[in-house]
Protein backbone atom coordinates (compact mmCIF):
# COMPACT_ATOMS: atom_id res chain seq x y z
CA UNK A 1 26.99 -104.07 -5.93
CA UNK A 2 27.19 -100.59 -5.95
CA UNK A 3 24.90 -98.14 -5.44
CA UNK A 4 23.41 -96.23 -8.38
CA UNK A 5 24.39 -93.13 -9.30
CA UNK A 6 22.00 -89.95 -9.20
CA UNK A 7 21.91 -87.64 -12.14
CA UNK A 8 23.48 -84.24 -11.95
CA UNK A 9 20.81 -81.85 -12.64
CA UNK A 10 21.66 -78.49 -13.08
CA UNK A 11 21.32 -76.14 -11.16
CA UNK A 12 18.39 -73.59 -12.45
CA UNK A 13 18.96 -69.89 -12.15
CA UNK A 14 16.36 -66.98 -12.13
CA UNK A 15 13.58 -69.46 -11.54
CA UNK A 16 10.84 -68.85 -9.58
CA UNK A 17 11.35 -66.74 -6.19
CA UNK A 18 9.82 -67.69 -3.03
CA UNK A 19 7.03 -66.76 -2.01
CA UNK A 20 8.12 -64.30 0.98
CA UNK A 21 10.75 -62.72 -1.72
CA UNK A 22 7.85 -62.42 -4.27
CA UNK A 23 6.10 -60.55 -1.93
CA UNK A 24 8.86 -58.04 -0.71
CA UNK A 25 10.09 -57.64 -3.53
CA UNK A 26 6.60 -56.87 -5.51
CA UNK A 27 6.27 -54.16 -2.32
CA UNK A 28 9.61 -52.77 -3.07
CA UNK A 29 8.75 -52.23 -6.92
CA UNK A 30 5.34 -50.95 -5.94
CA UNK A 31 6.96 -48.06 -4.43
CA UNK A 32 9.56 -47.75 -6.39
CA UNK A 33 7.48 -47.91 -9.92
CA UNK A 34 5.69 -44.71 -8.45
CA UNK A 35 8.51 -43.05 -6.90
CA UNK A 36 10.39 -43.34 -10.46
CA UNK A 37 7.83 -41.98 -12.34
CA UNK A 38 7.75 -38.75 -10.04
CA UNK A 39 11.37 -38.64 -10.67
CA UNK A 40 11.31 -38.62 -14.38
CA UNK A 41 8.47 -35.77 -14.18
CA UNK A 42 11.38 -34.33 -12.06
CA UNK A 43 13.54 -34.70 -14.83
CA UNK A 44 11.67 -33.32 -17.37
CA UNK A 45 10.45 -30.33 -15.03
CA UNK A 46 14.53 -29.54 -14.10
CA UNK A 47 15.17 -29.78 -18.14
CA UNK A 48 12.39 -27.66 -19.35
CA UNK A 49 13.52 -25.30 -15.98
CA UNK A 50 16.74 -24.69 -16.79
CA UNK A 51 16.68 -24.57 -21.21
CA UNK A 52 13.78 -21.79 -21.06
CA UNK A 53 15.65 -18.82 -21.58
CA UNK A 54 13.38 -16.47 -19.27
CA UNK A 55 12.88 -19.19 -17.08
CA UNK A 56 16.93 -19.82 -16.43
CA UNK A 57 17.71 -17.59 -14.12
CA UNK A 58 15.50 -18.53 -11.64
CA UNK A 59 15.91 -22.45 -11.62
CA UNK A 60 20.10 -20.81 -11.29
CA UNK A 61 18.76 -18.39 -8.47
CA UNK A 62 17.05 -21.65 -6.72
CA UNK A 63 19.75 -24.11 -6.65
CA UNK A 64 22.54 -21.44 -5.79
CA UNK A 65 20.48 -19.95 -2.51
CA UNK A 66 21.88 -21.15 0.88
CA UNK A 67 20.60 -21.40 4.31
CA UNK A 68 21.56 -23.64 7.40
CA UNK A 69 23.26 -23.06 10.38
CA UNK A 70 26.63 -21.73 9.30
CA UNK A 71 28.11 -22.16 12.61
CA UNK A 72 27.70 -26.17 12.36
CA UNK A 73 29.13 -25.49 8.73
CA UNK A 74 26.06 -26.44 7.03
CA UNK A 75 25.38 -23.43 5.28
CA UNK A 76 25.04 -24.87 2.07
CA UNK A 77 23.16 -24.44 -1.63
CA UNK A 78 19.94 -26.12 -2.31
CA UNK A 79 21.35 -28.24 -4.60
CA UNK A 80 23.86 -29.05 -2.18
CA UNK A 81 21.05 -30.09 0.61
CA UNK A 82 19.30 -32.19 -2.16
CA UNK A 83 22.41 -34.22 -3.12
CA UNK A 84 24.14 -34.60 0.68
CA UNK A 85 20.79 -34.55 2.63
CA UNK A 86 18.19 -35.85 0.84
CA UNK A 87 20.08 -38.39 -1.00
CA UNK A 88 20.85 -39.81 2.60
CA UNK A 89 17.03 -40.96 3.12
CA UNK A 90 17.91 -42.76 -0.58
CA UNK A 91 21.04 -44.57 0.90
CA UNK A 92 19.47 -45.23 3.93
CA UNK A 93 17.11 -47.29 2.81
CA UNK A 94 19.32 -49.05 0.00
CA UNK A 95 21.11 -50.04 3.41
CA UNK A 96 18.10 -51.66 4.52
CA UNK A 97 17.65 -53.65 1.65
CA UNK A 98 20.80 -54.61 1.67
CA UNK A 99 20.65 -55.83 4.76
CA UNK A 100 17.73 -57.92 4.43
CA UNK A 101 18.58 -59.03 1.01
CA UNK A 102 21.80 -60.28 3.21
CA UNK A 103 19.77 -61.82 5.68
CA UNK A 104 16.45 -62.91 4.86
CA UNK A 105 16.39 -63.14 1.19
CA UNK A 106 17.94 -64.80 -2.01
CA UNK A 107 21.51 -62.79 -1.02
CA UNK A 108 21.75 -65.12 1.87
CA UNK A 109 22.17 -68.30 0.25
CA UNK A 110 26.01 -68.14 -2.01
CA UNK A 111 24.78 -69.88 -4.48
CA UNK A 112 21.86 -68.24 -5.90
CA UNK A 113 23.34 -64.30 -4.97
CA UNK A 114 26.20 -65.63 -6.92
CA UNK A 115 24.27 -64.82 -10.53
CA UNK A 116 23.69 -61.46 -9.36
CA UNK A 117 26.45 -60.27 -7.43
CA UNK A 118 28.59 -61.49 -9.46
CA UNK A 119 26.38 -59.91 -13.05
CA UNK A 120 26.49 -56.19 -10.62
CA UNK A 121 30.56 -56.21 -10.33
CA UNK A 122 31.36 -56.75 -13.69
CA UNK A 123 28.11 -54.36 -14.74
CA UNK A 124 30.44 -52.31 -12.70
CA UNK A 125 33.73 -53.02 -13.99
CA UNK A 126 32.73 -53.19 -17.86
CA UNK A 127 31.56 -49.64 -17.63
CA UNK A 128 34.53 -47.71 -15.41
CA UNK A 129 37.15 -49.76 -17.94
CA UNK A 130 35.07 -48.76 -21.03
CA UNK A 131 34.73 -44.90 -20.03
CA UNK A 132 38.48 -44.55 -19.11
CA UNK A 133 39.79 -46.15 -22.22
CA UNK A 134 37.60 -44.01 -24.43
CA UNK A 135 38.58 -40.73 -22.47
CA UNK A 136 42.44 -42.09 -22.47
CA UNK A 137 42.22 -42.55 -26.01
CA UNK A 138 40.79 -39.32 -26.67
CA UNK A 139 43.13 -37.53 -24.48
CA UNK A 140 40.90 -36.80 -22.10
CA UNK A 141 40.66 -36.81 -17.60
CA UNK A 142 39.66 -40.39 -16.24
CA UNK A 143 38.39 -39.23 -13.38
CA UNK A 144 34.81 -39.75 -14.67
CA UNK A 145 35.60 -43.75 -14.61
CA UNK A 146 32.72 -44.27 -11.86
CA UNK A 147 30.10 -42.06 -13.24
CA UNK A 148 28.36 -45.36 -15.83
CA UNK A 149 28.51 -47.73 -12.81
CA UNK A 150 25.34 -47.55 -11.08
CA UNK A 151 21.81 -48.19 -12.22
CA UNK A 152 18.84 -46.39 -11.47
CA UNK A 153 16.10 -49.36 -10.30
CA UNK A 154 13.63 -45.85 -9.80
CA UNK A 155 14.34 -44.52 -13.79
CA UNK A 156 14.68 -48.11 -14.69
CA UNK A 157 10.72 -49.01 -13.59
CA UNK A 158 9.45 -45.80 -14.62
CA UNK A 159 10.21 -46.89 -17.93
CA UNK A 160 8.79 -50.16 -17.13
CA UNK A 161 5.87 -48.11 -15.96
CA UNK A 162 5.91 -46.31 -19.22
CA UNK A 163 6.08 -48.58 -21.88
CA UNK A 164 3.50 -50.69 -20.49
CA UNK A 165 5.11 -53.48 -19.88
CA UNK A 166 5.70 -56.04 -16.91
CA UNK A 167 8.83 -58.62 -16.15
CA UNK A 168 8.71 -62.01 -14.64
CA UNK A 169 9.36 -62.08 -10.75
CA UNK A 170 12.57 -63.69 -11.55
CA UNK A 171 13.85 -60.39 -13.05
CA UNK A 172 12.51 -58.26 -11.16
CA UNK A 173 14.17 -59.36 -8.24
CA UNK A 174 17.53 -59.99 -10.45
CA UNK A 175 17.12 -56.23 -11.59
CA UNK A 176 16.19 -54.96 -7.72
CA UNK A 177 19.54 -56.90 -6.70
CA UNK A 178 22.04 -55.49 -9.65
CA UNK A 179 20.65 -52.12 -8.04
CA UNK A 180 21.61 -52.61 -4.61
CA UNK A 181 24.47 -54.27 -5.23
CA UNK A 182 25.19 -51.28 -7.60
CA UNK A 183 24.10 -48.66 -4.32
CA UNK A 184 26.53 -50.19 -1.79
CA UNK A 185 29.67 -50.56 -4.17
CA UNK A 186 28.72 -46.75 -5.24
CA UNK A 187 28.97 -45.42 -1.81
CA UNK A 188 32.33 -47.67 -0.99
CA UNK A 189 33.83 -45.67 -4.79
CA UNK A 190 32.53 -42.28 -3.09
CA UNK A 191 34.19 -43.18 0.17
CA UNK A 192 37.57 -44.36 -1.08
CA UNK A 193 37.77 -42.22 -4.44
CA UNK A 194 35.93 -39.09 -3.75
CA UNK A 195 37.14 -37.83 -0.20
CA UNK A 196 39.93 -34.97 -0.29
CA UNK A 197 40.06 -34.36 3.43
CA UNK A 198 39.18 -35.93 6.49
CA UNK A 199 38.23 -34.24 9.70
CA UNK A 200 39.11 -36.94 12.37
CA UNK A 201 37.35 -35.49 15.31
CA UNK A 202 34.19 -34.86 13.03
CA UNK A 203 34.64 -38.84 11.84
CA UNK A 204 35.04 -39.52 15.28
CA UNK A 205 31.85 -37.67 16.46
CA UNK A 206 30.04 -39.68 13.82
CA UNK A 207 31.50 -43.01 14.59
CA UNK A 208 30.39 -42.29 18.27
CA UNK A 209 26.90 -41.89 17.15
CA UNK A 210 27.10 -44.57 15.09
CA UNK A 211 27.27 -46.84 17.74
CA UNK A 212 25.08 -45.42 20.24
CA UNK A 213 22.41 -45.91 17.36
CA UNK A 214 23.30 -49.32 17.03
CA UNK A 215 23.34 -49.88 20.93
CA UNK A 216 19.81 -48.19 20.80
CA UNK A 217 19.05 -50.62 18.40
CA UNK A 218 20.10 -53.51 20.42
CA UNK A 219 18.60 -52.84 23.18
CA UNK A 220 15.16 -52.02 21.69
CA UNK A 221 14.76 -48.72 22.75
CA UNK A 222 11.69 -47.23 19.98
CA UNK A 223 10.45 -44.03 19.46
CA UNK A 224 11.12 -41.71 16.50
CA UNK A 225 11.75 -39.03 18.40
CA UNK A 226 15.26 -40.74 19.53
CA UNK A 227 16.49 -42.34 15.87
CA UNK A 228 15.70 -38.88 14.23
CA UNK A 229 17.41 -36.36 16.04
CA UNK A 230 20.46 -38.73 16.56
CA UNK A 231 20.69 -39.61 13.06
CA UNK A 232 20.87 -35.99 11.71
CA UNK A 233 23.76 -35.43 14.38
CA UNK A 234 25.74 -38.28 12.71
CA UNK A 235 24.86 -37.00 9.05
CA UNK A 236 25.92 -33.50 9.74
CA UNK A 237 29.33 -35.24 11.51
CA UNK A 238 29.71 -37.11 8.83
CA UNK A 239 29.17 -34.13 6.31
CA UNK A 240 31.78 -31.95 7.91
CA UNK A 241 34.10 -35.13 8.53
CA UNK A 242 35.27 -34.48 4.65
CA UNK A 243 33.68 -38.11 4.14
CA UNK A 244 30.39 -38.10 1.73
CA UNK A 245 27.76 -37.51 4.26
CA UNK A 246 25.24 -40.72 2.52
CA UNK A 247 27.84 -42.98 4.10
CA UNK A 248 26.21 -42.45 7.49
CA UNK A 249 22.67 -43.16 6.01
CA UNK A 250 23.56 -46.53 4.33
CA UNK A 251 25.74 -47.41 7.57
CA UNK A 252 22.38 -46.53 9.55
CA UNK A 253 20.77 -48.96 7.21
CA UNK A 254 22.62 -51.77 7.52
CA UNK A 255 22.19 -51.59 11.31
CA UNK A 256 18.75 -52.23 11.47
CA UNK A 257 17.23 -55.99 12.46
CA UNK A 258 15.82 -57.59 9.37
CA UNK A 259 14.52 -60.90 10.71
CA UNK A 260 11.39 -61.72 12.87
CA UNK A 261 11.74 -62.70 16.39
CA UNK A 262 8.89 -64.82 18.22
CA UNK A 263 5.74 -62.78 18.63
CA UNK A 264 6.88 -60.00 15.70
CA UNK A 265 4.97 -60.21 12.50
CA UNK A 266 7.27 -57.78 10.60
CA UNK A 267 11.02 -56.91 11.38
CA UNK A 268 12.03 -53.45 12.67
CA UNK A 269 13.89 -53.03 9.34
CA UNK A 270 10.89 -53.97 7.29
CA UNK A 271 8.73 -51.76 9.54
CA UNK A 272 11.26 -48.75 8.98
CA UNK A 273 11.38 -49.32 5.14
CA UNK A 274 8.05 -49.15 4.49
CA UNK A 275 7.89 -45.78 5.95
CA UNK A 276 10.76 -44.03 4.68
CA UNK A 277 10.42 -45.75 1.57
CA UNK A 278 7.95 -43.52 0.19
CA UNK A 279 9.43 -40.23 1.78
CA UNK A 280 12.91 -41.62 -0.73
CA UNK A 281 11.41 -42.78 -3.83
CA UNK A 282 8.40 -39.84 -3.91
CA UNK A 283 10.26 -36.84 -2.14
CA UNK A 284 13.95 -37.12 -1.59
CA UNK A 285 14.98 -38.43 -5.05
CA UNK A 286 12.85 -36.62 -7.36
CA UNK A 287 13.97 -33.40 -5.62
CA UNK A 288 17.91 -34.08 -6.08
CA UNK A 289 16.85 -34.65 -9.93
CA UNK A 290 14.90 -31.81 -10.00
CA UNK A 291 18.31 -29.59 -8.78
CA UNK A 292 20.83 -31.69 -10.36
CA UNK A 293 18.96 -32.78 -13.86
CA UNK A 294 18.65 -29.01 -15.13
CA UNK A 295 21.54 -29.05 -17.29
CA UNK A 296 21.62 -27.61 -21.41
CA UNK A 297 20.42 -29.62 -23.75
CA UNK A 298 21.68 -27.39 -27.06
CA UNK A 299 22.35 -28.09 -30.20
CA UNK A 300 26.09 -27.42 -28.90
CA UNK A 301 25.70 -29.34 -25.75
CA UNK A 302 24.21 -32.70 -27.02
CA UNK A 303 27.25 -32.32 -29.77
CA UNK A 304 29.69 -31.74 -26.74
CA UNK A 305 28.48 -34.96 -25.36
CA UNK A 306 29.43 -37.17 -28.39
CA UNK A 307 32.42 -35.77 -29.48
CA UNK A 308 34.23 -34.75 -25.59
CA UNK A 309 36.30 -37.68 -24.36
CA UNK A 310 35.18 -37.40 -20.90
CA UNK A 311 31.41 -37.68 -22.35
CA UNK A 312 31.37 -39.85 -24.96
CA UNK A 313 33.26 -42.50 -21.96
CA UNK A 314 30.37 -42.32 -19.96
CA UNK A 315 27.79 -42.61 -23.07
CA UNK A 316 29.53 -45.87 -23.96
CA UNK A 317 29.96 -46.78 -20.60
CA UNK A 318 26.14 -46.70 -19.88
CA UNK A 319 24.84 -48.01 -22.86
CA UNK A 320 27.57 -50.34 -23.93
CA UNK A 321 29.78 -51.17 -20.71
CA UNK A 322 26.71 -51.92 -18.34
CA UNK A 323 24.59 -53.83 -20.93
CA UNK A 324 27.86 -56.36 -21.95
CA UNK A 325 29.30 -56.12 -17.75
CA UNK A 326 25.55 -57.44 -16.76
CA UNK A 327 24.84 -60.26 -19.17
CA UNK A 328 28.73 -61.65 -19.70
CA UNK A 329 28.50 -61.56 -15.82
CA UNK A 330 25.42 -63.70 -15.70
CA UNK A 331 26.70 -65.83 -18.78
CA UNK A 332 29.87 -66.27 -17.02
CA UNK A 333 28.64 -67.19 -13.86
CA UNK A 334 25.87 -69.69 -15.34
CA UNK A 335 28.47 -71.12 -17.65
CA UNK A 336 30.96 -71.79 -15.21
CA UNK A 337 28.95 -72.78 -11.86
CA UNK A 338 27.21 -75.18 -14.39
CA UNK A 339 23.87 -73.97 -13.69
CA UNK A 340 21.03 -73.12 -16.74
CA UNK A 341 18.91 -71.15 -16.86
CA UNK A 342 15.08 -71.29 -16.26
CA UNK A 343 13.09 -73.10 -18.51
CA UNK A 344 10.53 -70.32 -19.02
CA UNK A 345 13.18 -67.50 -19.56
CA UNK A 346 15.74 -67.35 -22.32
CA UNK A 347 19.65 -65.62 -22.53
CA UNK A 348 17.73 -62.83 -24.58
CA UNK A 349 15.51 -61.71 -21.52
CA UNK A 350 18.57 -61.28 -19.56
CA UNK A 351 20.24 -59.24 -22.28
CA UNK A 352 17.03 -56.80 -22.86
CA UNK A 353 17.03 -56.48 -18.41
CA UNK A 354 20.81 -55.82 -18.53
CA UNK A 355 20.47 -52.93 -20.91
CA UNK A 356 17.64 -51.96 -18.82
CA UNK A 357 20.84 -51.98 -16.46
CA UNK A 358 22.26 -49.30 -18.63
CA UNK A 359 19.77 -46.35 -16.93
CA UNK A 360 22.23 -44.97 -14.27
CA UNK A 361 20.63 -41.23 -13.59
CA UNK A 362 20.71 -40.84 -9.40
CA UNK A 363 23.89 -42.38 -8.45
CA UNK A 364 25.54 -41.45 -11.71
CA UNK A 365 24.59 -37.56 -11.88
CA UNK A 366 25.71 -37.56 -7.64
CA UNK A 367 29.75 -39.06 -8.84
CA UNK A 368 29.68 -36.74 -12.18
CA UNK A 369 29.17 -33.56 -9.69
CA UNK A 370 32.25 -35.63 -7.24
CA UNK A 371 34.39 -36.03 -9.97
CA UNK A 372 34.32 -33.04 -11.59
CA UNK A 373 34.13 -30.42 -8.51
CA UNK A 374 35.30 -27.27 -9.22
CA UNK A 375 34.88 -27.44 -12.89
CA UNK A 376 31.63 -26.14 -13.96
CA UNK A 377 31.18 -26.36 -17.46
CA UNK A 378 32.47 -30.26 -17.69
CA UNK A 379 30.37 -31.34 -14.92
CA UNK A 380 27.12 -29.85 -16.60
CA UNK A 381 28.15 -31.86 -19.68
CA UNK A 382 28.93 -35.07 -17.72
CA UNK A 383 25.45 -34.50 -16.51
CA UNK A 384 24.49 -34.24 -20.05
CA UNK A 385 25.55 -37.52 -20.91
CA UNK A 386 24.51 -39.24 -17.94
CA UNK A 387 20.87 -38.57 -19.40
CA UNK A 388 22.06 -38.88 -22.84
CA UNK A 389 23.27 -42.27 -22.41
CA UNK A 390 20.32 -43.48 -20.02
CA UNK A 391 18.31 -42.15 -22.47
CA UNK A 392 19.68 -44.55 -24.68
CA UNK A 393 19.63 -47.55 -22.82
CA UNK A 394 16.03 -46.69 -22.33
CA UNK A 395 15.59 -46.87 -25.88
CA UNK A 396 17.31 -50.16 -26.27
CA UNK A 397 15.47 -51.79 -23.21
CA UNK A 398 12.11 -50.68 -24.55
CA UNK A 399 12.57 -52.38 -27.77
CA UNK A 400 13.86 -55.53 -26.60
CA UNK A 401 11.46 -56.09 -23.98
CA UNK A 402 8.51 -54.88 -26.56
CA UNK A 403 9.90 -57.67 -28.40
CA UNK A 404 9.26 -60.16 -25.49
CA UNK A 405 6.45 -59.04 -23.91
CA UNK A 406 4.01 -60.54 -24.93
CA UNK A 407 5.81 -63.92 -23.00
CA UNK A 408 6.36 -61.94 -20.09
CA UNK A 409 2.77 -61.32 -19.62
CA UNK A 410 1.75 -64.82 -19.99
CA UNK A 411 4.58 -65.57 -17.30
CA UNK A 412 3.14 -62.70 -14.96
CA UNK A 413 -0.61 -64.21 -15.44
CA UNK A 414 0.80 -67.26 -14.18
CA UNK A 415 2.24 -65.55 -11.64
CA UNK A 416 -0.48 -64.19 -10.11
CA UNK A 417 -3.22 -66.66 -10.72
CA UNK A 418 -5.25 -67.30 -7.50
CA UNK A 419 -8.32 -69.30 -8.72
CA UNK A 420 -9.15 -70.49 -5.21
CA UNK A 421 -9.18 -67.14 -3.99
CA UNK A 422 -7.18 -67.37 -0.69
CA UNK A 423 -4.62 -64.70 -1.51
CA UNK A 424 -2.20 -67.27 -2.58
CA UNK A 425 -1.30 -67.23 -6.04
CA UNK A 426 -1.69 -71.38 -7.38
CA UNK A 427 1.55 -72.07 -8.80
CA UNK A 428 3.03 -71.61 -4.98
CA UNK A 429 0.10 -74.24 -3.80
CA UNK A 430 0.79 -76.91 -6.21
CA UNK A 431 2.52 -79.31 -3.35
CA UNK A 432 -0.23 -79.13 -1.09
CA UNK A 433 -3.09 -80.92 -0.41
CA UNK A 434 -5.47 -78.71 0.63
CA UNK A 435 -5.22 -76.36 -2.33
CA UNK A 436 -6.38 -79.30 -4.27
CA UNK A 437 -9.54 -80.23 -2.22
CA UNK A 438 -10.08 -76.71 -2.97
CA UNK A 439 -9.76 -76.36 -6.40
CA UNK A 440 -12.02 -79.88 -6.67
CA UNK A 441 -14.82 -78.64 -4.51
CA UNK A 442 -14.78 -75.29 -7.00
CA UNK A 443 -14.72 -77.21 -9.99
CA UNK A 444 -17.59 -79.36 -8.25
CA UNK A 445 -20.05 -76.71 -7.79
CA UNK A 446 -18.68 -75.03 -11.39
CA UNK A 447 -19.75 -78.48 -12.73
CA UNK A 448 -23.08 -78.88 -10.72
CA UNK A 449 -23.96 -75.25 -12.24
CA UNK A 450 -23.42 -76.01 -15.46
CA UNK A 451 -25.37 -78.97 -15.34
CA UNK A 452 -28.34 -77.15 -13.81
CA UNK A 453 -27.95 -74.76 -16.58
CA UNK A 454 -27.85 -77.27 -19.17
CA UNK A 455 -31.20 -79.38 -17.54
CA UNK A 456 -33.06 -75.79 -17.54
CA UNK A 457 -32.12 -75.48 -21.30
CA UNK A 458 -33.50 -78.82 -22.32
CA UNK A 459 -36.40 -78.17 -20.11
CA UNK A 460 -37.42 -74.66 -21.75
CA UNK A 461 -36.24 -76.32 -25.36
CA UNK A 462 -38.41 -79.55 -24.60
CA UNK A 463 -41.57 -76.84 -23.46
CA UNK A 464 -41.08 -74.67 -26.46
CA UNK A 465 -41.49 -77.71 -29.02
CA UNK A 466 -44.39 -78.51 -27.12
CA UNK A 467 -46.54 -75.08 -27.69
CA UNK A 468 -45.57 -75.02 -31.45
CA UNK A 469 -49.50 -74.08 -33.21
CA UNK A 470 -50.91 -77.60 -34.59
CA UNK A 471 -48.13 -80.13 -33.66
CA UNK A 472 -47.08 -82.66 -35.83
CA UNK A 473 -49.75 -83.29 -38.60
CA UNK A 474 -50.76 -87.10 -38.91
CA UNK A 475 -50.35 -87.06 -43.04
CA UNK A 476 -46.40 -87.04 -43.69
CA UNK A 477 -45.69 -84.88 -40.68
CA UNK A 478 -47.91 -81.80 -42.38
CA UNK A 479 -49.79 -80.15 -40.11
CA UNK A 480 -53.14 -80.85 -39.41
């Protein structure tokens, strides 16, 4: 007799994280939530900057003054220091969490990074084919292709932050992955598409350093005051190397050790992240918007931006390509791994987070100035539509989760529910014992209270009739 056969469940997607990923993600986003709102003050400060007529000349005057060593050719603009230098401290710690995604979170298991990986490439793809049909077709350059491929997880909470509204776990962590996935294919576009020249002894010099870092590493050698100096060598090799100088910060990144060994509580990359994390998402970011975001927003301009080619592409590619790349991605991969989705989320949350998707300011306004070097006037409107069309998808998102969120905070109570308060939230306790013995010795006392309560109400209710003038009279029940 044979044996019987076991049902094939499916496979659920975007359930419930565990509870180590919960928690680094929820730090990420903490961060992250505040650095983005600083960087969409940033925004608005660099608009209002640049579009007040007696105020334009100095936000020009600002961005265009240079200082550093010219001898080390890094005399450069302060525009240029925000988008090479500071936007290294951005990449470097995208490299981290990479890197731990990779090795200690959902990324390391194929199966469930395949949703997400897989909904990031074509949230990729879908946007570069959609911007260089619609410039091809309007007889206009391609070489803006890569500008609607990245989103902006910083822009894409402050609106979060903004609206007042809060996502499941689930897709928060699905929108945190689309992002770094999104960060690490953007700097292998800037390294392939975007380099002119290459300086091989510089690249050399910074390949060197690479690996002494990483020997450092190894051999847990610690002190700031040897990672620090050495990394600003290899950026500055890397700068003058021709290649993008971020590449050496998310290559520095991906270096560091992102799982415990016996006796360590936290990981040297986990250490490292949280503090640089705060000096990216509250310093180095909002700074390279404040320098790059100051573009003209005129009646000319914004019409510029609809009816140009080049910036109507990467409108449509941001607000149309990313928000059908990320969900037919996710369909796709659902549909075709067999796997469903989780019962408390539906297809229509993961269409309102993909055009959430759509917001692609940091990454996007760094390849519009790449792609357009040397030509002023169409990398100013490039910029314009790279907050035109995140604007947008801003929009879009806002309505469609407004629509849902009153679900999403029922999911996020639940989320966070810790009756027994042991800093645990319940629905990660429900398999073990002792959470139960807890939760019956609170309702126990809960239940002892309220009957202690309800004895001292009969009590004062039973004294009260008692004292009532005359009692009961003894002819019909009159009084006396």
């Amino acid at each position: 007799m044979s044996a019987p056969r076991v049902p094939n469940v499916p496979r659920k997607v975007l359930g419930r994280l565990s509870l180590p990923e919960r928690n680094a993600v929820t730090d990420a986003l903490r961060t992250e939530t505040v650095g983005g709102v600083l960087l969409l003050l940033a925004a608005v400060a660099a608009l209002i900057w640049a579009n007040i007529p007696a105020l334009h000349a100095g936000y020009t005057a600002v961005s265009h003054a240079s200082f550093g060593p010219g001898t080390l050719g890094l005399h450069l603009s302060v525009a240029h220091w925000a988008s090479d230098g500071l936007l290294a401290v951005f990449f470097f710690v995208a490299g981290i969490e990479l890197k731990r995604e990779l090795v200690a979170g959902d990324l390391r298991d194929p199966r469930a990074a395949a949703l997400p990986v897989v909904a990031a490439l074509c949230g990729m793809a879908v946007p570069a084919l959609v911007c260089t049909l619609t410039a091809l077709s309007g007889g206009g350059s391609p070489r803006g292709w890569a500008v609607p491929t990245a989103t902006d997880i910083a822009f894409a909470l402050a609106v979060l932050a903004v609206i007042g509204t809060s996502l499941p776990g689930s897709l928060r962590a699905f929108l945190l992955t689309l992002a770094v996935v999104d960060d690490l294919f953007a700097i292998l576009i800037i390294a392939v598409f975007f380099t002119d020249r290459i300086d091989f002894a510089a690249l050399g010099g910074a390949v060197a350093g690479l690996v002494v870092f990483w020997v450092l590493l190894r051999r847990g050698v610690r002190g700031w005051y040897v990672y620090v100096p050495l990394a600003v060598v290899i950026w500055a090799l890397m700068y003058n190397s021709g290649v993008h100088a971020t590449i050496a910060g998310v290559a520095m990144g991906l270096m560091l050790r992102c799982t415990t060994r016996e006796g360590e509580e936290h990981a040297p990359g986990e250490r490292v992240e949280h503090l640089v994390r705060p000096l990216s998402a509250g310093l180095a970011v909002p700074l390279f918007a404040l320098f790059s975001a100051g573009v003209s927003v005129s009646g000319g301009a914004l019409q510029d931006v609809f009816t140009k080619p080049e910036t109507l592409g990467v409108v449509l590619g941001l607000v149309v390509g990313k928000t059908a790349g990320v969900f037919g991605g996710a369909w796709l991969t659902a549909r075709f791994t067999r796997a469903s989705l989780s019962d408390d989320l539906a297809w229509a949350d993961v269409f309102a987070v993909a055009s959430l998707a759509g917001i692609g300011f940091t990454v996007s306004l760094l390849i519009g100035e790449l792609a357009f070097a040397g030509n002023t006037a169409l990398t100013g409107e490039v910029k314009a539509a790279v907050l035109a069309g995140s604007l947008i998808s801003a929009v879009c998102a806002t309505v469609l989760l407004k629509v849902r969120n009153a679900k999403y905070r029922r999911l996020c109570e639940d989320e966070e529910r810790d009756e027994d308060e042991d800093g645990v939230p319940d629905v990660y306790e429900q398999d073990d014992p002792e959470y139960h013995l807890r939760m019956a010795r609170i309702h126990e006392h809960k239940a002892a209270e309220h009957r202690r309560l309800a004895a001292e109400k009969a009590a004062a209710a039973r004294h009260g009739l008692a004292e009532v003038p005359g009692g009961a009279g003894e002819e019909g029940g009159r009084p006396a």
